[in-house]
Protein backbone atom coordinates (compact mmCIF):
# COMPACT_ATOMS: atom_id res chain seq x y z
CA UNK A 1 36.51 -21.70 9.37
CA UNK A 2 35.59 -18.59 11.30
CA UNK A 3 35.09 -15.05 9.81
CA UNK A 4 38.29 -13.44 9.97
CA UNK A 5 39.33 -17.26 8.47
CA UNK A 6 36.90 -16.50 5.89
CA UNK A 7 37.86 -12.65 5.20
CA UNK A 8 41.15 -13.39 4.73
CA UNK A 9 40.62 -16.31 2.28
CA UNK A 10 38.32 -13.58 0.67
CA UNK A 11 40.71 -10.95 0.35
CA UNK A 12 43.87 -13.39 -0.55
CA UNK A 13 41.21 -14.09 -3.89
CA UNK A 14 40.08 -10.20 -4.82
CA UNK A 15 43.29 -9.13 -5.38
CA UNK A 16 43.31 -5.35 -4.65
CA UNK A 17 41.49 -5.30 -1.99
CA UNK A 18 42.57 -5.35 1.61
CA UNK A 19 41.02 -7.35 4.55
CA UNK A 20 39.55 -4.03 5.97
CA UNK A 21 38.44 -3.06 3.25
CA UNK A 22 35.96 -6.23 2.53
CA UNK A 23 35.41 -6.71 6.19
CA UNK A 24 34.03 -2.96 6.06
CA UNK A 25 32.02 -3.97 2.87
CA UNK A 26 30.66 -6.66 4.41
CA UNK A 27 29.11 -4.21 7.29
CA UNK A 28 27.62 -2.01 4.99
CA UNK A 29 26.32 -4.52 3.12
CA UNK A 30 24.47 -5.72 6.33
CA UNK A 31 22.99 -2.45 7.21
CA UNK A 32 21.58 -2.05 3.71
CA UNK A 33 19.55 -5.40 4.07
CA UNK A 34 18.42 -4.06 7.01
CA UNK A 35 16.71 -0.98 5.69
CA UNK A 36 13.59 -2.42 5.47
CA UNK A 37 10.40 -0.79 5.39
CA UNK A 38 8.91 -2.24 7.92
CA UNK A 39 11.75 -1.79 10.37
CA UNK A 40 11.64 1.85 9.53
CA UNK A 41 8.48 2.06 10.44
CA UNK A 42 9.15 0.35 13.86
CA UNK A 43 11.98 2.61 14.59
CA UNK A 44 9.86 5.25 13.18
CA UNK A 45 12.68 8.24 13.34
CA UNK A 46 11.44 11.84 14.04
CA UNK A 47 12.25 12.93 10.64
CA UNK A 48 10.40 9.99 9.29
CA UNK A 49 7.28 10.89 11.54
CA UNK A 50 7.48 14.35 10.36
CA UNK A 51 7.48 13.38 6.69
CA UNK A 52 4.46 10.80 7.19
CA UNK A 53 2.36 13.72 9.16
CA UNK A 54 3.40 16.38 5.78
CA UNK A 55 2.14 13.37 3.62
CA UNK A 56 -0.86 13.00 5.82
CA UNK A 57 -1.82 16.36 6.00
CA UNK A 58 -1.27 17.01 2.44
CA UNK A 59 -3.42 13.70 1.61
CA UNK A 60 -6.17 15.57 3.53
CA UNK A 61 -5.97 18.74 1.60
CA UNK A 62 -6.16 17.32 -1.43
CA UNK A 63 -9.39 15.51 -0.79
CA UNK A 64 -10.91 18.84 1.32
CA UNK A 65 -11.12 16.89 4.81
CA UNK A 66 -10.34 18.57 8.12
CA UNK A 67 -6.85 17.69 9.37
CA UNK A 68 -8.17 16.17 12.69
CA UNK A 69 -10.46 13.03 11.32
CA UNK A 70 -9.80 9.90 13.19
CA UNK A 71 -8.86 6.48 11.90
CA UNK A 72 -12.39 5.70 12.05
CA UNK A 73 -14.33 8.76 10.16
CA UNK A 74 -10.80 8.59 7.64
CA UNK A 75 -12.78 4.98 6.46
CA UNK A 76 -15.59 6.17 6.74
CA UNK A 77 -14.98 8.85 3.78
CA UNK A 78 -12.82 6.27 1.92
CA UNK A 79 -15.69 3.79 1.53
CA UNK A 80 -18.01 6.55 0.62
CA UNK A 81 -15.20 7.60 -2.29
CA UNK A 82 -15.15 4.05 -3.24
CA UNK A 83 -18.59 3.42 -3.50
CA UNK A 84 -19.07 6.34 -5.17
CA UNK A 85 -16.28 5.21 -7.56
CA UNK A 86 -17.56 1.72 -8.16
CA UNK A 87 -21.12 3.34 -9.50
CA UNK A 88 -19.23 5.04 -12.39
């Protein structure tokens, strides 16, 4: 049996409920499962960048580091901070 065979089985059993309406659940139900993390990430939206760069930038603040570090000096002062950690 097909999908609209299906649907219609569906909606002939949940009384109340037409055949749009289920078949319309059915495609939100899809796009929720595919709000994923990681596929926001790939997609990575402009408002999503933004926010990450606010985080970022705020992150930075917080610890008193210049805005501009790379990836590189970034682990650099996160070792340090853990080291430093671990000795307590």
């Amino acid at each position: 049996m097909g999908r609209a065979g299906s649907l219609g089985k569906t909606a002939s059993v949940v009384r109340g409920y037409t055949r749009g309406a289920i078949l319309s659940l059915a495609i939100s139900c899809a796009a929720f499962v595919a709000r994923t993390l990681t596929n926001l990430y790939n997609a990575r939206p402009t408002w999503f960048d933004l926010a990450h760069k606010r985080l970022d930038e705020a992150v930075f603040a917080a610890y008193g580091w210049k805005s501009d570090l790379s990836d590189e000096e970034i682990l650099e002062k996160l070792l340090a901070l853990n080291l430093e950690r671990a000795k307590k």
